[in-house]
Protein backbone atom coordinates (compact mmCIF):
# COMPACT_ATOMS: atom_id res chain seq x y z
CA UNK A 1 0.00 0.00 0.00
CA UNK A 2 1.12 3.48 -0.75
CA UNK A 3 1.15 6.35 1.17
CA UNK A 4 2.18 9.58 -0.56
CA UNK A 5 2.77 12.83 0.86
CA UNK A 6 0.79 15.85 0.02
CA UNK A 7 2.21 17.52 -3.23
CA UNK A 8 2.20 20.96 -1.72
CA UNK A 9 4.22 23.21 0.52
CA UNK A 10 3.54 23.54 4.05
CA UNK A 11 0.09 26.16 4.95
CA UNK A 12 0.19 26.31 1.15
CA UNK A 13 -3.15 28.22 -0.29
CA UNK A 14 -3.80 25.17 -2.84
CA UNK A 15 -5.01 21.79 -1.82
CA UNK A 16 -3.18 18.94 -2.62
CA UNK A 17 -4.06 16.94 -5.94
CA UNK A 18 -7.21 14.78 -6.28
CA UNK A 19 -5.88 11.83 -7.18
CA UNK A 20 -3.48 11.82 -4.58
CA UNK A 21 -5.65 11.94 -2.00
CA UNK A 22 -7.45 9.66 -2.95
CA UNK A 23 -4.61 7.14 -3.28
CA UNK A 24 -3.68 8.36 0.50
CA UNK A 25 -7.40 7.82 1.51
CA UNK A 26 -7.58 4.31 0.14
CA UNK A 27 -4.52 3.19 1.99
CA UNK A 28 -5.88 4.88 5.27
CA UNK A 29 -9.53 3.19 4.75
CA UNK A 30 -7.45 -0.46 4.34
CA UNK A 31 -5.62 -0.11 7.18
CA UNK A 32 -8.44 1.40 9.36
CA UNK A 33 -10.42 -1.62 8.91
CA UNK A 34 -7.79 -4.26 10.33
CA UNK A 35 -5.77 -7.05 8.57
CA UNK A 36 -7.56 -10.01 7.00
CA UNK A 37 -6.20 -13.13 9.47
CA UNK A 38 -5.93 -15.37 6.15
CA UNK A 39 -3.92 -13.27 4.27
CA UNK A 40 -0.32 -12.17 4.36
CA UNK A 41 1.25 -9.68 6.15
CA UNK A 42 1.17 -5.57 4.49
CA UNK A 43 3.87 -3.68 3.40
CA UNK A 44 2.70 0.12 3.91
CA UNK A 45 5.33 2.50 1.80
CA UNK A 46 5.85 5.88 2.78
CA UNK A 47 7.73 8.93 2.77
CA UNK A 48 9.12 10.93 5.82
CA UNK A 49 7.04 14.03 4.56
CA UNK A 50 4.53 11.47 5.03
CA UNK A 51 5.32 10.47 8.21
CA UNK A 52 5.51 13.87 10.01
CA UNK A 53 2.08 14.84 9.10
CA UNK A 54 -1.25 13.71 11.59
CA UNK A 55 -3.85 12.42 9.54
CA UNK A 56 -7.23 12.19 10.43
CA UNK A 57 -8.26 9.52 12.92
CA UNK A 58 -8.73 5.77 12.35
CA UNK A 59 -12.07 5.71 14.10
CA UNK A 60 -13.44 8.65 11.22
CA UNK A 61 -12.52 5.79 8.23
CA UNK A 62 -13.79 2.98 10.06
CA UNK A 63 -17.07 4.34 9.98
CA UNK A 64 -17.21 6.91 7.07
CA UNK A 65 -17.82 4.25 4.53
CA UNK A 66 -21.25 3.56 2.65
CA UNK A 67 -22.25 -0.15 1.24
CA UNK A 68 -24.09 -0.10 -2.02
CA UNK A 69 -26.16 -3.32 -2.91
CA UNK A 70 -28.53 -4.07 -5.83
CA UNK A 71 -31.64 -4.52 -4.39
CA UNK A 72 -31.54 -2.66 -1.18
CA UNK A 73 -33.12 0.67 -0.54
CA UNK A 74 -31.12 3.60 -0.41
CA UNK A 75 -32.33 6.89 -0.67
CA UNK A 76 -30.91 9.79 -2.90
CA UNK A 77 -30.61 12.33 -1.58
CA UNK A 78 -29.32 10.45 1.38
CA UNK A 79 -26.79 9.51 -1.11
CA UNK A 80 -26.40 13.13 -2.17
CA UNK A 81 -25.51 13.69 1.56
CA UNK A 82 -22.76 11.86 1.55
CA UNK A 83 -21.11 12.51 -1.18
CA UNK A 84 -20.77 16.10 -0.53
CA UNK A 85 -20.07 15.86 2.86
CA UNK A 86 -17.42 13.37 2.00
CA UNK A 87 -15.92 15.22 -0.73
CA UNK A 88 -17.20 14.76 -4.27
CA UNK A 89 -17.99 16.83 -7.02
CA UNK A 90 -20.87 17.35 -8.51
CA UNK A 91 -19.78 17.47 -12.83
CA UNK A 92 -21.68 16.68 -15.61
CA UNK A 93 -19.78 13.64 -16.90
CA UNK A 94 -17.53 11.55 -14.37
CA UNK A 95 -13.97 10.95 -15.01
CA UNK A 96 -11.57 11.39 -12.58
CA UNK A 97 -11.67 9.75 -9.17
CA UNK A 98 -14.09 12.10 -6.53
CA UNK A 99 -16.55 12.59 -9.44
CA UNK A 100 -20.18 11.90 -9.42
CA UNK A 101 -22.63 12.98 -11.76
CA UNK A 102 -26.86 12.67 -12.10
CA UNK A 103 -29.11 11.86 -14.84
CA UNK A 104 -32.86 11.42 -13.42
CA UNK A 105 -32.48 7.59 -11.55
CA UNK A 106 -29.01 7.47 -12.70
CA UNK A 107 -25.81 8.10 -10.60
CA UNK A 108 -22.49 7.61 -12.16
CA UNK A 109 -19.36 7.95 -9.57
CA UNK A 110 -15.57 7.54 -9.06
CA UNK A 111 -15.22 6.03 -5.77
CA UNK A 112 -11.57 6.33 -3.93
CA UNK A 113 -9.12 3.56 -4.19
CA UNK A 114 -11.52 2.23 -7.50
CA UNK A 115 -9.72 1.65 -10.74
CA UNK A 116 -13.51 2.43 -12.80
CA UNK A 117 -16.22 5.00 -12.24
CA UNK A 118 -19.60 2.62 -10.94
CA UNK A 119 -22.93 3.49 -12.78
CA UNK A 120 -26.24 3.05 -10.16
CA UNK A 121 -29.32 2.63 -11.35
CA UNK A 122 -32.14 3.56 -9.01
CA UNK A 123 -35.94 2.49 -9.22
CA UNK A 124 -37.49 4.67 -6.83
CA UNK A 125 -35.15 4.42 -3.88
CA UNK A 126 -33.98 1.10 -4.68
CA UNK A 127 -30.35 0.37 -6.41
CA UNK A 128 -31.92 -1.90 -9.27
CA UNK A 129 -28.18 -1.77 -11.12
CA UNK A 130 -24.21 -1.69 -10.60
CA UNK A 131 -22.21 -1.51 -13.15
CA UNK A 132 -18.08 -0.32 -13.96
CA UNK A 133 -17.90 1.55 -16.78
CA UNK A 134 -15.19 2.98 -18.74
CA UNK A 135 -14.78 7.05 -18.51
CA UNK A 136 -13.52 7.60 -21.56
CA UNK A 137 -16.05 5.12 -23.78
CA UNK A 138 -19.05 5.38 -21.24
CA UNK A 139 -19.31 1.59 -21.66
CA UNK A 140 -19.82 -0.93 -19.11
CA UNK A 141 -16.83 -3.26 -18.53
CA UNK A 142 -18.55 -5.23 -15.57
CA UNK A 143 -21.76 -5.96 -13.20
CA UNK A 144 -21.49 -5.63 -10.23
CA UNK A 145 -23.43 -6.87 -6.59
CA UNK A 146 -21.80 -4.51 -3.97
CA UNK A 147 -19.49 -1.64 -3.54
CA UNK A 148 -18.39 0.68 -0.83
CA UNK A 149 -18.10 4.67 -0.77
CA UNK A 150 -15.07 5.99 1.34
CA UNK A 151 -14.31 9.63 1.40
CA UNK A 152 -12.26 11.02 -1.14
CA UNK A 153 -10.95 14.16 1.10
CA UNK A 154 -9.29 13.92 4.26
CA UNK A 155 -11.79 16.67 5.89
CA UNK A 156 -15.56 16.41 5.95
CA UNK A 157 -18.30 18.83 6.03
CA UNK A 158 -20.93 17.09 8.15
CA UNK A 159 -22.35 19.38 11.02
CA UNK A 160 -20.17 18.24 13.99
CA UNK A 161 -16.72 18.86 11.84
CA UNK A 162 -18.36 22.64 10.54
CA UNK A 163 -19.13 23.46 14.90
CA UNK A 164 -15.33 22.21 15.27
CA UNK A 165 -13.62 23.90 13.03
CA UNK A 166 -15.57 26.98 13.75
CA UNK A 167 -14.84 26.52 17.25
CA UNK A 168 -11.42 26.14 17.23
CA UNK A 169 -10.56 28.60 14.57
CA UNK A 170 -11.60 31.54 16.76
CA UNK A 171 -10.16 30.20 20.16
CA UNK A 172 -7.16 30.39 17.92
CA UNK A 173 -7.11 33.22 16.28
CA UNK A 174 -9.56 35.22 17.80
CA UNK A 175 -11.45 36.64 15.19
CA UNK A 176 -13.21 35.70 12.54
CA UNK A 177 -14.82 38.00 9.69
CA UNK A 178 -16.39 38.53 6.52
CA UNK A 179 -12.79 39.53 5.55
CA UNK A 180 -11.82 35.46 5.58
CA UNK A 181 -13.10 33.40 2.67
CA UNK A 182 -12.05 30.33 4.74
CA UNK A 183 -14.21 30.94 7.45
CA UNK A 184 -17.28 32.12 5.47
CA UNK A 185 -17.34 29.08 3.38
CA UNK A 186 -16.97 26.88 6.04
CA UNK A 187 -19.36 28.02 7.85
CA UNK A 188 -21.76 27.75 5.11
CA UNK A 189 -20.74 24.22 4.24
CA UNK A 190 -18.71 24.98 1.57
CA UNK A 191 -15.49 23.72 0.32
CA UNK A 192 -12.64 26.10 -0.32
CA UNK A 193 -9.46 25.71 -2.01
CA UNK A 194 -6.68 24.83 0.58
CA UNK A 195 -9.00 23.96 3.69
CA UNK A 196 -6.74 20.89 4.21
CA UNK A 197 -4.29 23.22 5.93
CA UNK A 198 -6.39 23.51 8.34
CA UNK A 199 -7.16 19.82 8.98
CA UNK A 200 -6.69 19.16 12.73
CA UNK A 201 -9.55 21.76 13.40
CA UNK A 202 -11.90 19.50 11.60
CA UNK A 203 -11.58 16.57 13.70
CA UNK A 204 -11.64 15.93 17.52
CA UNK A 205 -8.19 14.32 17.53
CA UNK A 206 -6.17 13.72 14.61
CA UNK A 207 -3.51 10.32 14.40
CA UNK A 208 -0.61 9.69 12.82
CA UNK A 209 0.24 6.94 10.20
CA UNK A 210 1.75 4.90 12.56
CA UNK A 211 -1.64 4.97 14.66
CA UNK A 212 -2.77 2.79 11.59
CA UNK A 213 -0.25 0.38 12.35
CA UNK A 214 0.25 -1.10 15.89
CA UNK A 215 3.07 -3.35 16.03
CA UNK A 216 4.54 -2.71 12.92
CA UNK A 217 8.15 -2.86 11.98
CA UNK A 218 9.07 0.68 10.75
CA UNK A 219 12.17 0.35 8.17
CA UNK A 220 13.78 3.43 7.26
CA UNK A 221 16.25 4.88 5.00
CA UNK A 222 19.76 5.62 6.30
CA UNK A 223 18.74 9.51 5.41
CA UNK A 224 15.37 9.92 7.30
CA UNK A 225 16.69 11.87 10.19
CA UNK A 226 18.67 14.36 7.48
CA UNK A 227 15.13 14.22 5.86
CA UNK A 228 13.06 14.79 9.20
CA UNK A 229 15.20 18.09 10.30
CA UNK A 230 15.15 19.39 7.10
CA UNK A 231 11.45 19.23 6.57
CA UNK A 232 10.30 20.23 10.02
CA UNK A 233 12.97 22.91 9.14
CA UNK A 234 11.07 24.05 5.98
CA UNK A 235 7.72 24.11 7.95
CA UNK A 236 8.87 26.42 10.71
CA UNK A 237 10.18 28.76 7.87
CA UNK A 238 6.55 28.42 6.14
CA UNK A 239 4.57 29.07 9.39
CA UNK A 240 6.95 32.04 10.35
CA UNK A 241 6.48 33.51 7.43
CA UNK A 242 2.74 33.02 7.15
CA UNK A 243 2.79 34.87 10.84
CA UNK A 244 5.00 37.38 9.84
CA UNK A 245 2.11 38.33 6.86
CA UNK A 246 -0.46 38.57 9.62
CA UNK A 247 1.30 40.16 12.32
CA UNK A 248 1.88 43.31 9.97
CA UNK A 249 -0.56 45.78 9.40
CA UNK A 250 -0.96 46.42 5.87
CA UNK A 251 -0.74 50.55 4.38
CA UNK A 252 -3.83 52.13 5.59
CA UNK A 253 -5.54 49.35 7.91
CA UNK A 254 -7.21 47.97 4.91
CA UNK A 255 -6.82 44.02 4.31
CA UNK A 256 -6.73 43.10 0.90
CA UNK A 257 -10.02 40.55 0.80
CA UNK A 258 -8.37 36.64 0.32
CA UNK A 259 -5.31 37.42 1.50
CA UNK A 260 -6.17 36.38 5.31
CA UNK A 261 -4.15 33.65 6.29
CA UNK A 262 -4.56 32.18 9.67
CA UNK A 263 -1.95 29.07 9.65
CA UNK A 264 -2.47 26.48 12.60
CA UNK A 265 0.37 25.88 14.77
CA UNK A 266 2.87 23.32 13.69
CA UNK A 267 2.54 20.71 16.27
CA UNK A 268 -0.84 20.85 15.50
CA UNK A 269 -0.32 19.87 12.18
CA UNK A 270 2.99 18.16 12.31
CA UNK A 271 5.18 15.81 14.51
CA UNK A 272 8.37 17.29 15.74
CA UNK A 273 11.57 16.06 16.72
CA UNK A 274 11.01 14.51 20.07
CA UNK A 275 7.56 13.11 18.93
CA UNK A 276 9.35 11.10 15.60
CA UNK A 277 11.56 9.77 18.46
CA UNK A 278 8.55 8.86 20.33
CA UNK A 279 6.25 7.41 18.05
CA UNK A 280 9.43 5.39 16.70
CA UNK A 281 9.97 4.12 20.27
CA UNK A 282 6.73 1.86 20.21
CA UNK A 283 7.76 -0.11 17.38
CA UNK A 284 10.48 -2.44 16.05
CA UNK A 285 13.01 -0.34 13.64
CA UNK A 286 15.53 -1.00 11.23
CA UNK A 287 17.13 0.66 8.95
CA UNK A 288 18.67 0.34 5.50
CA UNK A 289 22.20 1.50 4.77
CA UNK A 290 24.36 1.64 1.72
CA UNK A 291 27.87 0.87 3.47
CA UNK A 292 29.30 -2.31 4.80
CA UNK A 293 29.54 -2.84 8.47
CA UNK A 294 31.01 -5.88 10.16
CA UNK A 295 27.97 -8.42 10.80
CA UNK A 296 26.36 -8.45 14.50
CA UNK A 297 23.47 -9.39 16.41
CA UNK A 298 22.53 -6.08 15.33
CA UNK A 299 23.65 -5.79 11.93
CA UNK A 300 22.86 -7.93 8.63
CA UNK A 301 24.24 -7.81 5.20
CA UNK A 302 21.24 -8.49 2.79
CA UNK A 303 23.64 -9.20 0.30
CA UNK A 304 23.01 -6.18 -2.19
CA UNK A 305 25.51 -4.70 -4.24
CA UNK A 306 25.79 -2.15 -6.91
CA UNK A 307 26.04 -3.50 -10.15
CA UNK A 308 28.42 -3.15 -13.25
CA UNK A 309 27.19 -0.42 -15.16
CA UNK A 310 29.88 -0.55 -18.44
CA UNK A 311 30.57 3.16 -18.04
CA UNK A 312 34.35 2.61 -18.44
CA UNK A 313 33.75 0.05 -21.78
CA UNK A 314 31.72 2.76 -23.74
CA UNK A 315 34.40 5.44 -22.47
CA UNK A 316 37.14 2.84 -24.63
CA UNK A 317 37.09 3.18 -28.10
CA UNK A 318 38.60 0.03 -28.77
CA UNK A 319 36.17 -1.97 -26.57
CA UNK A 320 32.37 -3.12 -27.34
CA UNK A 321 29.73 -2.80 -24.13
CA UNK A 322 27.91 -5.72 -26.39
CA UNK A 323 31.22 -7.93 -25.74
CA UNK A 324 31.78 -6.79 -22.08
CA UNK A 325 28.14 -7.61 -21.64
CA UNK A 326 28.19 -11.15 -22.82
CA UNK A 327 31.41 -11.83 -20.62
CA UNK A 328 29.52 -10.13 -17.78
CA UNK A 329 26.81 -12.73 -18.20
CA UNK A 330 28.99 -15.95 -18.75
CA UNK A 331 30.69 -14.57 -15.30
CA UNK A 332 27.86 -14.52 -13.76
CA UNK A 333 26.49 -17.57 -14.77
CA UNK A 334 29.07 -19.31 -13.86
CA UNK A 335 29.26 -18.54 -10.15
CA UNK A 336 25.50 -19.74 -9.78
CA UNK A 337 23.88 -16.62 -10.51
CA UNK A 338 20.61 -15.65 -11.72
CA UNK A 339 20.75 -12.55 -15.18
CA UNK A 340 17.84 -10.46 -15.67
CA UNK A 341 17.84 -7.53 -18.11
CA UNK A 342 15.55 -4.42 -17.60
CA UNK A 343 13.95 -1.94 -20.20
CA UNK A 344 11.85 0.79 -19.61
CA UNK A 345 8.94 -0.35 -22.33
CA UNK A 346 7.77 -3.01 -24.13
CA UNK A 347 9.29 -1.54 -27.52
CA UNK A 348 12.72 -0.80 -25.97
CA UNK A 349 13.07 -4.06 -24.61
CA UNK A 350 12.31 -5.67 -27.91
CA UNK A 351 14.93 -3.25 -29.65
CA UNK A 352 17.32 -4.43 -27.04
CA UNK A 353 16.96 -7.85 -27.34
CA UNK A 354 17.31 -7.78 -31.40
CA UNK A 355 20.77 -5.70 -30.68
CA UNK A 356 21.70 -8.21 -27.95
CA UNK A 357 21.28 -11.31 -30.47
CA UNK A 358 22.94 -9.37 -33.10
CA UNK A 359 25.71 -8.97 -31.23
CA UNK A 360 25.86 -13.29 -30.85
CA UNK A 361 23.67 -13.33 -27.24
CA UNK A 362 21.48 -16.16 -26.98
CA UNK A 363 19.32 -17.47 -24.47
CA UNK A 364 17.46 -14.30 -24.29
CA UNK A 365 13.59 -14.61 -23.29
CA UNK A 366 10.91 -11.54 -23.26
CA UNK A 367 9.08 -11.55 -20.40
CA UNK A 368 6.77 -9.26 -18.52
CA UNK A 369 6.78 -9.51 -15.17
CA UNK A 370 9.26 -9.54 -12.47
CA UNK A 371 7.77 -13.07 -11.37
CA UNK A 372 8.02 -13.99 -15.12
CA UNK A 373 11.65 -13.79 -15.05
CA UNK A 374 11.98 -15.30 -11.77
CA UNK A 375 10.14 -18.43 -13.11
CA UNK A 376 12.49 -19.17 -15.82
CA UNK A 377 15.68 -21.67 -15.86
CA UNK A 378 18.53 -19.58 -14.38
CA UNK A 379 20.65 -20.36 -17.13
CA UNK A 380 18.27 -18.05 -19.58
CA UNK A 381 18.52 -14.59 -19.18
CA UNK A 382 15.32 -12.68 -19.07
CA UNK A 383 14.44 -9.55 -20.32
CA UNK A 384 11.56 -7.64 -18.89
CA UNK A 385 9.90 -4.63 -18.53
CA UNK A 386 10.97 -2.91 -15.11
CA UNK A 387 12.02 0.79 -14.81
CA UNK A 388 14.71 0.48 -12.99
CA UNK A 389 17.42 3.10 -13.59
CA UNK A 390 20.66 1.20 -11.94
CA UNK A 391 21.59 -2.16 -11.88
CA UNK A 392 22.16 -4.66 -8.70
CA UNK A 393 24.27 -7.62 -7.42
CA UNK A 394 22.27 -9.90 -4.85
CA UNK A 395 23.61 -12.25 -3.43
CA UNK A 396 21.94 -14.96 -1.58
CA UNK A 397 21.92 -19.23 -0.70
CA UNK A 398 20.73 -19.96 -4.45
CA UNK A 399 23.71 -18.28 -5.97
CA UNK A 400 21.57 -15.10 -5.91
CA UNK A 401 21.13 -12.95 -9.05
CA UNK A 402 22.93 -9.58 -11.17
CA UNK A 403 20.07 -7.08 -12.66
CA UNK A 404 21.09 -4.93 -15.50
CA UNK A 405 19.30 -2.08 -16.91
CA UNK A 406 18.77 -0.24 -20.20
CA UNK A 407 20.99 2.00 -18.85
CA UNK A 408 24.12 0.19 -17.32
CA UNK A 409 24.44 -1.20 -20.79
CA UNK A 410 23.57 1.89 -23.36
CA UNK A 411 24.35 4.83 -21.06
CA UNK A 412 20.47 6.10 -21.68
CA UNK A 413 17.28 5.38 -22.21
CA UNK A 414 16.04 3.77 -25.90
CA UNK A 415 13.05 5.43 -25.52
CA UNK A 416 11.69 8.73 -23.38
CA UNK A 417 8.27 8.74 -21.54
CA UNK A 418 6.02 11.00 -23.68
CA UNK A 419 4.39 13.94 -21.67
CA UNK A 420 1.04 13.14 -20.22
CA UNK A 421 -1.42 15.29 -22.07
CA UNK A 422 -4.61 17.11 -20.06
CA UNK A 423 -7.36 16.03 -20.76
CA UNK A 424 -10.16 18.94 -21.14
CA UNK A 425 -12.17 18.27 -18.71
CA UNK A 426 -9.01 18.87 -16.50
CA UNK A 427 -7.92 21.82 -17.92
CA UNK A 428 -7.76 24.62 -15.07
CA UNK A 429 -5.30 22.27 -13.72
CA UNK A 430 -3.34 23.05 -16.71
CA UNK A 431 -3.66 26.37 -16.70
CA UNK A 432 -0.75 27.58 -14.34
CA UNK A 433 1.64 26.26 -17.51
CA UNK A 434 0.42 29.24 -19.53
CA UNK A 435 1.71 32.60 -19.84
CA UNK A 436 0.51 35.41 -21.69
CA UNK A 437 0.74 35.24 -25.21
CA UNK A 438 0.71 31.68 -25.68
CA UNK A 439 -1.37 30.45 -28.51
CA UNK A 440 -4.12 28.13 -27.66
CA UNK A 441 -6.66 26.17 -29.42
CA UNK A 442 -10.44 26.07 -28.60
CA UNK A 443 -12.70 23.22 -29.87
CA UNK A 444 -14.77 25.41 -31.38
CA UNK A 445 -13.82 28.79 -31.66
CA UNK A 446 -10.25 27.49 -33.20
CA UNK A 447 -6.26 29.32 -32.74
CA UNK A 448 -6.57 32.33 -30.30
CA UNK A 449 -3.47 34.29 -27.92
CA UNK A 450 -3.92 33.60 -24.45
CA UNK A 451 -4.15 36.75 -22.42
CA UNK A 452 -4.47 35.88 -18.94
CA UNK A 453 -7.14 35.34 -16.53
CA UNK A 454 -9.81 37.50 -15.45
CA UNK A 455 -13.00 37.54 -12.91
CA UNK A 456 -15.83 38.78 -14.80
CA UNK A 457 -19.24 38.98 -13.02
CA UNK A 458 -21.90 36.97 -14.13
CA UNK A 459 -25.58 37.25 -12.77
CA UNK A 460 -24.08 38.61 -9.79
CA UNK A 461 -22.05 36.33 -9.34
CA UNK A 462 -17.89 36.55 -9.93
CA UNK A 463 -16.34 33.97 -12.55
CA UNK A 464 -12.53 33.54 -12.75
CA UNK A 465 -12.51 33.32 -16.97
CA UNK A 466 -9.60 32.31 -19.39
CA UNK A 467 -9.22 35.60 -21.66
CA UNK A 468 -8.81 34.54 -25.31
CA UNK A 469 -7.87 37.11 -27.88
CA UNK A 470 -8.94 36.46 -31.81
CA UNK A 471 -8.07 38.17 -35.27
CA UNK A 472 -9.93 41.52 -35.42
CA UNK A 473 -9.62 41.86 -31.71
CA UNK A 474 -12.47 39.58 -30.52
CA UNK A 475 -12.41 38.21 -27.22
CA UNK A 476 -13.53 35.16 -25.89
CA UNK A 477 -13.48 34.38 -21.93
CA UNK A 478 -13.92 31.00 -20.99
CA UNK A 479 -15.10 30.20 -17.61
CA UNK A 480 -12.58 27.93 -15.73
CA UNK A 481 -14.84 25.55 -14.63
């Protein structure tokens, strides 16, 4: 199970991203519910970012969740209630993960942690149908019987987290006015961009990941402490200067409206020093380190090595990395161990294995997986798709293996990821990329010059619009959302 950090700075003023979230949530709902006695043992991975940052307690997952079964009664706007307080949008078509749309007795949504949207069908107030469906084709992949709803943001909006937060925001900060967006939309049961900053005022206690996980061994990198000072280092420089903004009086006594900025207190929000030590105390840890030390009842080699990489072959113009390569695997081979190639893609690996057997390699096989190549005879050498950037040496009571990569032998990549493109409907998260004067195409209004963004008021209402500029001077503003 993963469990990311947030992808933005300490009492940042944007949220962190969707699907993120939602990968964190998933992983927190798992654990919340308890291990499965007949299955295996969980490996949890983490970051120390991660780590340092209280999450919201295991009792609130436990019970946040809402079973869906074809032929029970469930009522919609019950249903309705939930989502919102739990963090959906409402859009008109659902594709990303937190999405839910409605079309009369028809509720598509994308629930955290699923890899499809679900599609319910509702007779009256009974789910009659549950089917995946595809978000891009709108068709339905599978049927389903039941499904469960977990939140898909780690603060709610019911009633009892709205009186909390409102609560403890003013024994905080003292004040509260129509000069704070944050407050004003919370208190009308709103969401508002960067509220998770806020999170421990939300909840009656908040936990840490380790909560999740009584008992577990904690394995660490030999840099986490380096790691852990300098993050809680970059948070005290974030909250002092987010104090520093509203401890000074701006020119004439007049607050610019948004720019309020109450941050909570860092052990509020974080773990310090002593608490890391702490919370580490109550649990078996090891960690991993890159140099040799002499074995002890406390110390273990694994047996992992770097591996040979070829730099100093390709370097030598009278030497072939094809050649060293082959000798590299005969060597190998012939002290009991186990060769696996790796390639970034499908096509690379296939364009390495035709230079490999043109270069007189054989016993080559394509494989997949990483069990693939573990299945075959260890006298073939597999070739599979793995990124792995750097090569290894492990060593172990089967004569233990070598992995090379793509890179060890051909000093870079065959091939390059291509950039992800955004999709429309995800646009405004695109949007920060462009600057003035870039030249933009509309679906139906064709090439135009972006010119910025601008809040134009609608109805009475303000809109945050994408200015486009045409031939002739015609503009076009296009409403974020």
């Amino acid at each position: 199970l993963e469990f990311p950090a947030w992808d933005c700075l300490p009492y940042d003023r944007v949220s962190p991203r969707g699907e993120l979230v939602n990968r964190r949530i998933d992983t927190l709902a798992r654990l919340a519910v308890g291990k499965n006695p007949e299955k295996a043992g969980r490996v949890v991975l983490t970051t120390v970012s991660a780590l340092l940052q209280r999450v919201p307690p295991r009792k609130g997952f436990a019970d946040s969740a809402l079973t869906l079964e074809v032929g029970k009664r469930l009522d919609p706007d019950e249903l309705d209630q939930f989502l919102l307080t739990n963090g959906y949008f409402r859009s008109d078509t659902v594709m990303e993960p937190g999405e839910y749309a409605k079309r009369g007795g028809i509720v598509d949504v994308f629930p955290a942690g699923a890899e499809a949207p679900l599609r319910l069908d509702f007779f009256g107030d009974e789910l009659d149908g549950l089917r995946a469906f595809e978000a891009t084709t709108q068709r339905t992949t599978e049927t389903q019987k039941t499904a469960v709803l977990r939140p898909v943001s780690e603060v709610l909006l019911d009633e009892a987290s709205i009186s909390r937060f409102r609560s403890g925001y003013r024994v905080l900060f003292a004040k509260a006015g129509d000069d704070d967006p944050l407050y004003g939309a919370v208190s009308a049961g709103h969401r508002h961009i960067g509220m998770e900053h806020w999170l421990p005022l939300f909840h009656e206690k908040v936990d840490t990941l380790l909560d999740y996980l009584p008992g577990a061994h904690v394995v660490l990198d030999y840099q986490a402490e380096e790691a852990r000072d300098a993050r809680l280092e970059l948070i005290a420089e974030y909250y002092l200067t987010r104090r520093g903004f509203v401890d000074t009086k701006p020119k004439g006594g007049l607050a610019q409206v948004g720019s309020v900025y109450h941050p909570v207190p860092p052990e509020a929000m974080f773990l310090d020093a002593p608490e890391w030590d702490g919370l580490l105390g109550g649990h078996a840890v090891h960690q991993l380190s890159p140099f040799s030390a002499p074995e002890s009842t406390n110390v273990a080699d694994a047996g992992g090595r770097g591996g040979h990489d070829f730099a100093d072959v390709r370097v030598r113009p009278d030497a072939n990395v094809f050649d060293a390569f082959s000798d590299h695997v005969q060597a190998c081979q012939a002290d009991g161990r186990r060769v696996v190639v790796t390639a970034f893609s499908q096509g690379s690996r296939d364009r390495l294995v035709s230079m490999l057997n043109d270069h007189g390699l054989q016993n080559l096989v394509s494989v997949d997986t990483w069990n693939d190549a573990m299945g075959l005879n260890a006298k073939l050498v597999a070739v599979c798709v793995i990124g792995l950037e750097h090569g290894f040496t492990a060593f172990g009571p089967d004569g233990g293996m070598a992995g090379v990569t793509e890179p060890d032998i051909l000093g870079e990549r065959m091939t390059r990821p291509s950039k992800a493109k955004a999709r429309p409907e995800n646009f405004i998260a695109e949007a920060s990329a462009l600057s003035a004067g870039d030249l933009v195409v509309h679906v139906e209004h064709g090439i135009g010059r972006f010119d910025g963004l601008e809040t134009i008021e609608v109805g009475g209402a303000p809109h945050d619009c994408l200015k486009l500029v045409y031939g002739g001077g015609d503009k076009l503003f296009l409403p974020v959302e």
